[in-house]
Protein backbone atom coordinates (compact mmCIF):
# COMPACT_ATOMS: atom_id res chain seq x y z
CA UNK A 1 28.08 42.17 -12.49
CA UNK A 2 24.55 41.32 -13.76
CA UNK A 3 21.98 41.45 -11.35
CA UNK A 4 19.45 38.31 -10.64
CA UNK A 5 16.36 38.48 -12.29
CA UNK A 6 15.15 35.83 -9.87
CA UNK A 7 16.14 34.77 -6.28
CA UNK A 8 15.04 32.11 -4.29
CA UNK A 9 16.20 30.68 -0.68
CA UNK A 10 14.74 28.22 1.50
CA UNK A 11 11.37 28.19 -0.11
CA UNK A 12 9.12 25.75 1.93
CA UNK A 13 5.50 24.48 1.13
CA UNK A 14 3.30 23.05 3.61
CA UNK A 15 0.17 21.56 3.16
CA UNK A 16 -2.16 21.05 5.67
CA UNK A 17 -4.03 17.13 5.01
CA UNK A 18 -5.40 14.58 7.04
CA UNK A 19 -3.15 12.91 8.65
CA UNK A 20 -1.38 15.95 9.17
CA UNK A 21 1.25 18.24 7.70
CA UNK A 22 2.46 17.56 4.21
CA UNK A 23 6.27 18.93 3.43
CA UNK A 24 5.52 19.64 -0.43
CA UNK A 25 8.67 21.47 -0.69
CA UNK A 26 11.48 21.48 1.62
CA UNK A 27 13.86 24.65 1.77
CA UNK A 28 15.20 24.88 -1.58
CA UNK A 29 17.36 27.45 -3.08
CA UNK A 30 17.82 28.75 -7.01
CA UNK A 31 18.76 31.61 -8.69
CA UNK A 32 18.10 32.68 -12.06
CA UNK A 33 19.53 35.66 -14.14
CA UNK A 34 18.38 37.37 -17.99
CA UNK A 35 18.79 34.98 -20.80
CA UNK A 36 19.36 31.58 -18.52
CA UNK A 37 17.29 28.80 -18.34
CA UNK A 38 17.27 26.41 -15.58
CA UNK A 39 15.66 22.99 -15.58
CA UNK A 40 13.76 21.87 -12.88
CA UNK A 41 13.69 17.30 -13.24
CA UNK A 42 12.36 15.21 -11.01
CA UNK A 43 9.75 12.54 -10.49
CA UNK A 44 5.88 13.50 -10.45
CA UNK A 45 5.67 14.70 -6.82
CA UNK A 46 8.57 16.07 -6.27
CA UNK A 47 7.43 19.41 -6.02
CA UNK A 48 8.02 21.27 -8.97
CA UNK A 49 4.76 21.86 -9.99
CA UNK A 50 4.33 23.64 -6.69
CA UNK A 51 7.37 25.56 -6.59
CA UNK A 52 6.31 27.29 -9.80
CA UNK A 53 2.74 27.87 -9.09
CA UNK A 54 4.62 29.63 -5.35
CA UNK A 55 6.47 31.57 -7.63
CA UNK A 56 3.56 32.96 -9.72
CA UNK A 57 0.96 33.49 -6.81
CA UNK A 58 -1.08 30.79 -7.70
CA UNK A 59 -0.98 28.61 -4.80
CA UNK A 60 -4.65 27.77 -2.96
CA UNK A 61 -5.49 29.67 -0.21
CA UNK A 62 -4.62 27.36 2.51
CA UNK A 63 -1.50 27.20 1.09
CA UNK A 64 1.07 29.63 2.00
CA UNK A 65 4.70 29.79 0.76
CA UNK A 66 7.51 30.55 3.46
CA UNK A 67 11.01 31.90 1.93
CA UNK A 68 13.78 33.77 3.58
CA UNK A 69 13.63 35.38 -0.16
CA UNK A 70 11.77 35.08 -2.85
CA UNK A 71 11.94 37.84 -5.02
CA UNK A 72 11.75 38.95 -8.54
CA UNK A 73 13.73 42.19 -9.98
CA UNK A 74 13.87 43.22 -6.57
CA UNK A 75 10.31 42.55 -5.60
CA UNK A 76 9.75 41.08 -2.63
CA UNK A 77 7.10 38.02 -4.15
CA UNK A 78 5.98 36.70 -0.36
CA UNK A 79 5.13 40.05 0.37
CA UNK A 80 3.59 41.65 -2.76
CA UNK A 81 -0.68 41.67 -2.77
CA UNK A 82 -3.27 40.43 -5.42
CA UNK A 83 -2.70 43.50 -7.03
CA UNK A 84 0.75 43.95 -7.66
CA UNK A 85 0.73 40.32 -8.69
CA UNK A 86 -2.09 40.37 -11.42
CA UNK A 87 -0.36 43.13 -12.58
CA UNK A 88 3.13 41.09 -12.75
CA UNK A 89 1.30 37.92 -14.16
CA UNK A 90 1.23 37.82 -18.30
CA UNK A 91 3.08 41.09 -18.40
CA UNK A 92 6.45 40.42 -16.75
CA UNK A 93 6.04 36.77 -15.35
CA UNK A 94 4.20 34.43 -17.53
CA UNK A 95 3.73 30.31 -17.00
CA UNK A 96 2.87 27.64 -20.10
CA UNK A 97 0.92 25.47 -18.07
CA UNK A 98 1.25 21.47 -18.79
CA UNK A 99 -2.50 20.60 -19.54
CA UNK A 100 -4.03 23.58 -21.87
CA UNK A 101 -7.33 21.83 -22.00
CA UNK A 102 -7.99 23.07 -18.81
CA UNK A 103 -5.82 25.97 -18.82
CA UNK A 104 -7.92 27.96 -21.67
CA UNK A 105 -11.53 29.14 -21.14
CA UNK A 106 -13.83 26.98 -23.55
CA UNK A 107 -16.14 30.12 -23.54
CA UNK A 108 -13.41 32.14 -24.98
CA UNK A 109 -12.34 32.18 -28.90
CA UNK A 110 -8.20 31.46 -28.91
CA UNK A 111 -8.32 35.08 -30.60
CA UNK A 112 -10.26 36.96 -27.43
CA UNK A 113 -7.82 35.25 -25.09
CA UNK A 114 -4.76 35.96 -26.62
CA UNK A 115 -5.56 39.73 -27.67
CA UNK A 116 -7.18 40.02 -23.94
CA UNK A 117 -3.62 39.59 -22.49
CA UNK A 118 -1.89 41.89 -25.09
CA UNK A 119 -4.63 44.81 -23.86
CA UNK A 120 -4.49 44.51 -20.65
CA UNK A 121 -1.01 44.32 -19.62
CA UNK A 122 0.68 45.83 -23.16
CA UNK A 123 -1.96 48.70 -23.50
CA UNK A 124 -2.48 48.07 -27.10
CA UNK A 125 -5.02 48.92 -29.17
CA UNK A 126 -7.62 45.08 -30.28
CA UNK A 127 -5.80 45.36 -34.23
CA UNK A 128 -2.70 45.75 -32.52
CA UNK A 129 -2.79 42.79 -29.98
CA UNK A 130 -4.74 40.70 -33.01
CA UNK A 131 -1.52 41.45 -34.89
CA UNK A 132 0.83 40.35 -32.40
CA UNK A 133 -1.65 37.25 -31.65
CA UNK A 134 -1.42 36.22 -35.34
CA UNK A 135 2.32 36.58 -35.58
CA UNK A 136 3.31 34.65 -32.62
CA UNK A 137 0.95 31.71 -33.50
CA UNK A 138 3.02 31.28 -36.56
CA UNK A 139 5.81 31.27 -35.16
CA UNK A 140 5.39 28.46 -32.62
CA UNK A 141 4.11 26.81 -36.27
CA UNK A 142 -0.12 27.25 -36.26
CA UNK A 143 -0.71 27.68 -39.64
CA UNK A 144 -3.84 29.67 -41.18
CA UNK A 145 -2.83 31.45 -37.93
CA UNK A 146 -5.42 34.08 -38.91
CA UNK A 147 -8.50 32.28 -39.39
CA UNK A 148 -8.09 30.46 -36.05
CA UNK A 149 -8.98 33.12 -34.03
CA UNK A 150 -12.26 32.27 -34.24
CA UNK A 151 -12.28 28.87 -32.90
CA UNK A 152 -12.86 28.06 -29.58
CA UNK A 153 -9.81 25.75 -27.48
CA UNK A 154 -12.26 22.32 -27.88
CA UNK A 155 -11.78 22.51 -31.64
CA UNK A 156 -8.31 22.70 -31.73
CA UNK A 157 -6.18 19.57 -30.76
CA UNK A 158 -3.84 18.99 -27.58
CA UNK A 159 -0.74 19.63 -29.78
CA UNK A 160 -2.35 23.19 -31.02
CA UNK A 161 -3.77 24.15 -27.72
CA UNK A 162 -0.52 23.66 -26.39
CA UNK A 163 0.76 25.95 -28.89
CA UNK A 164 -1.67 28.53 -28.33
CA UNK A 165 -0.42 28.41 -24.88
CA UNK A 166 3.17 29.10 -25.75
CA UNK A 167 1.96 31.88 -27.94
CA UNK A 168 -0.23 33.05 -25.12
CA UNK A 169 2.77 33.39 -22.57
CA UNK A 170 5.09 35.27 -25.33
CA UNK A 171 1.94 37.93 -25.79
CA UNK A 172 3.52 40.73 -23.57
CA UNK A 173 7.26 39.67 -24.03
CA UNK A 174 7.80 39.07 -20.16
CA UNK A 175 11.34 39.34 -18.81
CA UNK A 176 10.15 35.45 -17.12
CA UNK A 177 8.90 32.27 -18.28
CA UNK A 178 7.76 29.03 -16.05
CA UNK A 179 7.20 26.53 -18.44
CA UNK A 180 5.63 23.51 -16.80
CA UNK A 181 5.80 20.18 -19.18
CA UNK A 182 5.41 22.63 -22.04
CA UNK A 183 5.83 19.93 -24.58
CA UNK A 184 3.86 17.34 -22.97
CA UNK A 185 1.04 17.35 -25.66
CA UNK A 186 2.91 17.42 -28.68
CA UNK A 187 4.73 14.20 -30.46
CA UNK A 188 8.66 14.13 -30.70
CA UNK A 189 8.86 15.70 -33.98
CA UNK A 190 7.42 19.18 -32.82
CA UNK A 191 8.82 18.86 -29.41
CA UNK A 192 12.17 20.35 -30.15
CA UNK A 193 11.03 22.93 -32.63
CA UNK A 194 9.04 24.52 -29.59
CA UNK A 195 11.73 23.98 -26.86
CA UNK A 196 13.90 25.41 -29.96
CA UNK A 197 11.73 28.57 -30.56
CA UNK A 198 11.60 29.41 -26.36
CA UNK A 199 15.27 29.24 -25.92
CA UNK A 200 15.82 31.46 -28.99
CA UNK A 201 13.37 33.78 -28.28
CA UNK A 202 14.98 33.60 -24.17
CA UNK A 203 18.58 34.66 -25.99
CA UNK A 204 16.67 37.20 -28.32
CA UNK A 205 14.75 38.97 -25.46
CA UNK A 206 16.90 38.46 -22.82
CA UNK A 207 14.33 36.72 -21.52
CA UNK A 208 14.57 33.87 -18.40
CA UNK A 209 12.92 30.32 -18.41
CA UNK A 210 11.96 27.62 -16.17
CA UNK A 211 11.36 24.71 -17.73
CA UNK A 212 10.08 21.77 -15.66
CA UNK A 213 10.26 18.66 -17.46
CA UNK A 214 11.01 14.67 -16.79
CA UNK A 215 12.86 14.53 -19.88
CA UNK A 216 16.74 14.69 -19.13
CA UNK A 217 17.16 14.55 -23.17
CA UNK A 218 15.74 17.95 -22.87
CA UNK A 219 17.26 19.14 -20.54
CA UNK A 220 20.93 18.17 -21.81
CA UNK A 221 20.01 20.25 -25.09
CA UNK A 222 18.55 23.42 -23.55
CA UNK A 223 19.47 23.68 -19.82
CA UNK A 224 22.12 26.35 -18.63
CA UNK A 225 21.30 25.04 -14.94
CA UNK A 226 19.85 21.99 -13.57
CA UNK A 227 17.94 21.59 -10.47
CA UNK A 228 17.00 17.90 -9.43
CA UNK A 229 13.90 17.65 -6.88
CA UNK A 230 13.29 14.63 -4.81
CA UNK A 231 10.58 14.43 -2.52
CA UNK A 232 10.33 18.13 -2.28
CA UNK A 233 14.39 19.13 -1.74
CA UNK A 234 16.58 19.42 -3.44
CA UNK A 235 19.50 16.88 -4.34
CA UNK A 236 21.78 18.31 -6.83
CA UNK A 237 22.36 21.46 -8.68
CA UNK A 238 24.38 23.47 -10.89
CA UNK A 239 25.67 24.38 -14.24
CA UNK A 240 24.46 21.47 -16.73
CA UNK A 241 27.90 20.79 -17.86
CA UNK A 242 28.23 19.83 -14.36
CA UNK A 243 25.90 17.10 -13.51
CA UNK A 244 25.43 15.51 -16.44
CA UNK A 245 29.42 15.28 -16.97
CA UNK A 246 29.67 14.32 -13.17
CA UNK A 247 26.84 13.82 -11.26
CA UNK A 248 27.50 13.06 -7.67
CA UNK A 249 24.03 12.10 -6.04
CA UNK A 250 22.78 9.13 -6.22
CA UNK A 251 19.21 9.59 -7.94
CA UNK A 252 20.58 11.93 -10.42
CA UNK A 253 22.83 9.03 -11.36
CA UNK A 254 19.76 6.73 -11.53
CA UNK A 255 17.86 9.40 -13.22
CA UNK A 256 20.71 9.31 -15.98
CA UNK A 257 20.67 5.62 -16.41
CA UNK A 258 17.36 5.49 -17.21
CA UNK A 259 17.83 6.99 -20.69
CA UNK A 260 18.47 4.95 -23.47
CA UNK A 261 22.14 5.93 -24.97
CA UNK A 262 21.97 5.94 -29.04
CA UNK A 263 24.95 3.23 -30.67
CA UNK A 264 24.95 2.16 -26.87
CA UNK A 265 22.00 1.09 -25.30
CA UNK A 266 21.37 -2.64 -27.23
CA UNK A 267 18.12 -2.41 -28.83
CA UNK A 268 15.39 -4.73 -26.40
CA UNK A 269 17.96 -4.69 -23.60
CA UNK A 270 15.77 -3.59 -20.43
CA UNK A 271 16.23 0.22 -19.66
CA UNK A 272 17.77 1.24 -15.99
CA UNK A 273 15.00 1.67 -13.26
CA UNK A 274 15.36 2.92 -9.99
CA UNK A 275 14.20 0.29 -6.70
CA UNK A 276 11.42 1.22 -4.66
CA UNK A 277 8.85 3.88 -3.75
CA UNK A 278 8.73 7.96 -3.33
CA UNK A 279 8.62 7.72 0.80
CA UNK A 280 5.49 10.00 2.54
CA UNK A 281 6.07 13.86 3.24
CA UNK A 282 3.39 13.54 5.52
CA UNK A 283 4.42 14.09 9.01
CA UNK A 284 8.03 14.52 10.07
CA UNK A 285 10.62 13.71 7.43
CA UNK A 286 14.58 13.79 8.26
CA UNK A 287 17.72 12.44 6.92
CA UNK A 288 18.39 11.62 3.05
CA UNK A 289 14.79 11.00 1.74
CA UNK A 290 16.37 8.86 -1.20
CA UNK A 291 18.67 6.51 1.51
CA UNK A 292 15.37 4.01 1.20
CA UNK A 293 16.19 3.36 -2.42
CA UNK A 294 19.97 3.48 -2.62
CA UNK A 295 22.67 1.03 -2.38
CA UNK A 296 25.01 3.18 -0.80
CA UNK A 297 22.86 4.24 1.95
CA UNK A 298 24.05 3.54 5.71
CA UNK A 299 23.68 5.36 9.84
CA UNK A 300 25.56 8.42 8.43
CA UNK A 301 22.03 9.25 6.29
CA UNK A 302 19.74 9.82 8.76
CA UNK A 303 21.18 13.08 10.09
CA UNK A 304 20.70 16.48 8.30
CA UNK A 305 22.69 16.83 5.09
CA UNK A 306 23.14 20.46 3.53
CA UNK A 307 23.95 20.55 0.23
CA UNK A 308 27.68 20.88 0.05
CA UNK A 309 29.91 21.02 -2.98
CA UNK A 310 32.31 23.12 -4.96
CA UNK A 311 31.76 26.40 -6.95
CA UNK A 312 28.07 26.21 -8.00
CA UNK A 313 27.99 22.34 -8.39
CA UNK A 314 26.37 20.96 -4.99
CA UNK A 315 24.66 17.76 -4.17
CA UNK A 316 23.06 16.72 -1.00
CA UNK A 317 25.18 13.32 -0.55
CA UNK A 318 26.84 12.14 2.23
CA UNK A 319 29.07 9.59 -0.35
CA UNK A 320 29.67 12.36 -2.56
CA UNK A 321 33.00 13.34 -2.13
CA UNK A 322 34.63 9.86 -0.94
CA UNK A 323 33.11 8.79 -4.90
CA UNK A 324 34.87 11.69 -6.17
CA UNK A 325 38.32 10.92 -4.63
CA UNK A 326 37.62 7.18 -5.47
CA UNK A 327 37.35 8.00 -8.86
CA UNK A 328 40.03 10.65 -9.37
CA UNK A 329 42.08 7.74 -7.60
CA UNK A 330 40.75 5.63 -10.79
CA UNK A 331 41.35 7.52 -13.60
């Protein structure tokens, strides 16, 4: 049996604000083995953002992470020091951050911060890190890869400062990549060459990968597992097959009807929204956090719901298995 690169259970993020206690993230659970890659969706606030920078060690100080496990390869992440984790960071654990601009050091030459990485965590010699620099800019498609070296991140545009950052996270060939919106920056022709190149290079390596993204078109073409976030929980999760052949909470369902369906969707025809607003995390939150936006909602949400399901497929609905016999009663 292959053993779990990465293991996560009831990760919770408070931050203290205000008016009080904000619940960024809300006991969630994931797993994540060599050569998978699980996609994190959700609206902007959700929490994914978060639970990735928890992961890496990168969460302010007045922020602490609370897990009963969080590990990676066996090592205990709530536990390790600023030590062990600068040394895990860029060598075994790296993250493509979703705005490079402010990601890269404008004091820096792309060439001094790529090559840096490659020397300090791979112990190679500066022409042996510049080789590896110049190779891996090609392939996430930089050409002259060579000659831009010597240019500094503000002369370079969003689209190849989000490359550099791709390249940047590949330097030490880590065994674990977040990637956080790692197309965000680049237009739709170039997006799926990159996602392309990372999942190849996560099969080559036997590499794992995080990608956080909005974009359920992505996620359909690259996902091995799916992990919807609402308002810092979880809602739904499993194999991809899974909920995007049958998804069984609500907002993934909205989520999924929001996308426009090629030979379907009727060109002009208004796209599928979802009602209402994210509600506050600030103070005490209970009960379905989506039941103020969905049509199903009724008493029964208000009490706690665990996520419940069969095999690895498992949704935090109420509804969710009455639907399913409704529908097998359908078919």
């Amino acid at each position: 049996m292959e053993k779990t690169l990465l293991n996560v259970r009831n990760l919770t993020i408070d931050i203290p604000v205000g008016g009080g206690t904000l619940h960024a993230v809300r006991g969630i659970d994931f797993s994540l083995n060599r050569g998978e890659v699980l996609c994190i969706v959700g609206e902007s606030g959700s929490g994914k953002s978060l639970t990735s920078l928890a992961l890496m060690g990168l969460l302010g100080k007045k922020i602490t992470p609370r897990a009963d496990e969080m590990s990676f390869d066996g090592i205990n992440l709530l536990k390790a020091g600023s030590r062990q984790m600068r040394a895990l960071r860029g060598a075994r654990m790296s993250m493509i951050f979703q705005e490079p601009m402010t990601s890269l050091n404008p004091a820096y030459t792309i060439g001094d911060q790529l090559i840096e990485a490659r020397m300090l965590h791979g112990g190679a010699s500066r022409a042996e890190a510049r080789a590896r620099a110049i190779e891996l800019l090609e392939k996430v498609g930089i050409t002259a890869a060579a000659s831009r070296l010597s240019q500094y991140p503000h002369q370079l545009s969003g689209g190849l400062r989000q490359r550099v950052m791709i390249a940047m996270a590949l330097m030490c060939g880590p065994e674990l990549i977040i990637a956080d919106e790692p197309t965000t920056a680049l237009d739709v022709t170039i997006q799926a060459q990159i996602l392309r190149l990372l999942v190849d290079l996560v099969r080559e390596m036997g590499m794992a990968m995080i990608l956080i993204t909005h974009d359920l078109g992505v996620v359909a073409r690259v996902a091995d597992k799916v992990a919807v976030m609402y308002a810092g929980g979880l809602v739904e999760t499993g194999p991809a097959a899974d909920v995007f052949g049958q998804p069984r909470h609500p907002y993934t369902r909205g989520l999924l009807a929001c996308i426009p369906l090629p030979g379907k969707t009727e060109r002009g025809a208004p796209l599928g929204t979802i009602p209402g607003i994210v509600p506050s995390l600030v103070g005490e939150v209970s009960g379905c956090t989506f039941r103020t936006r969905c049509a199903e909602a009724g008493p029964d949400c208000r009490g706690t719901i665990p996520l419940r399901g069969e095999g690895a497929h498992e949704f935090r609905c109420v509804h969710a298995e009455g639907r399913r016999v409704s529908e097998q009663e359908g078919a």
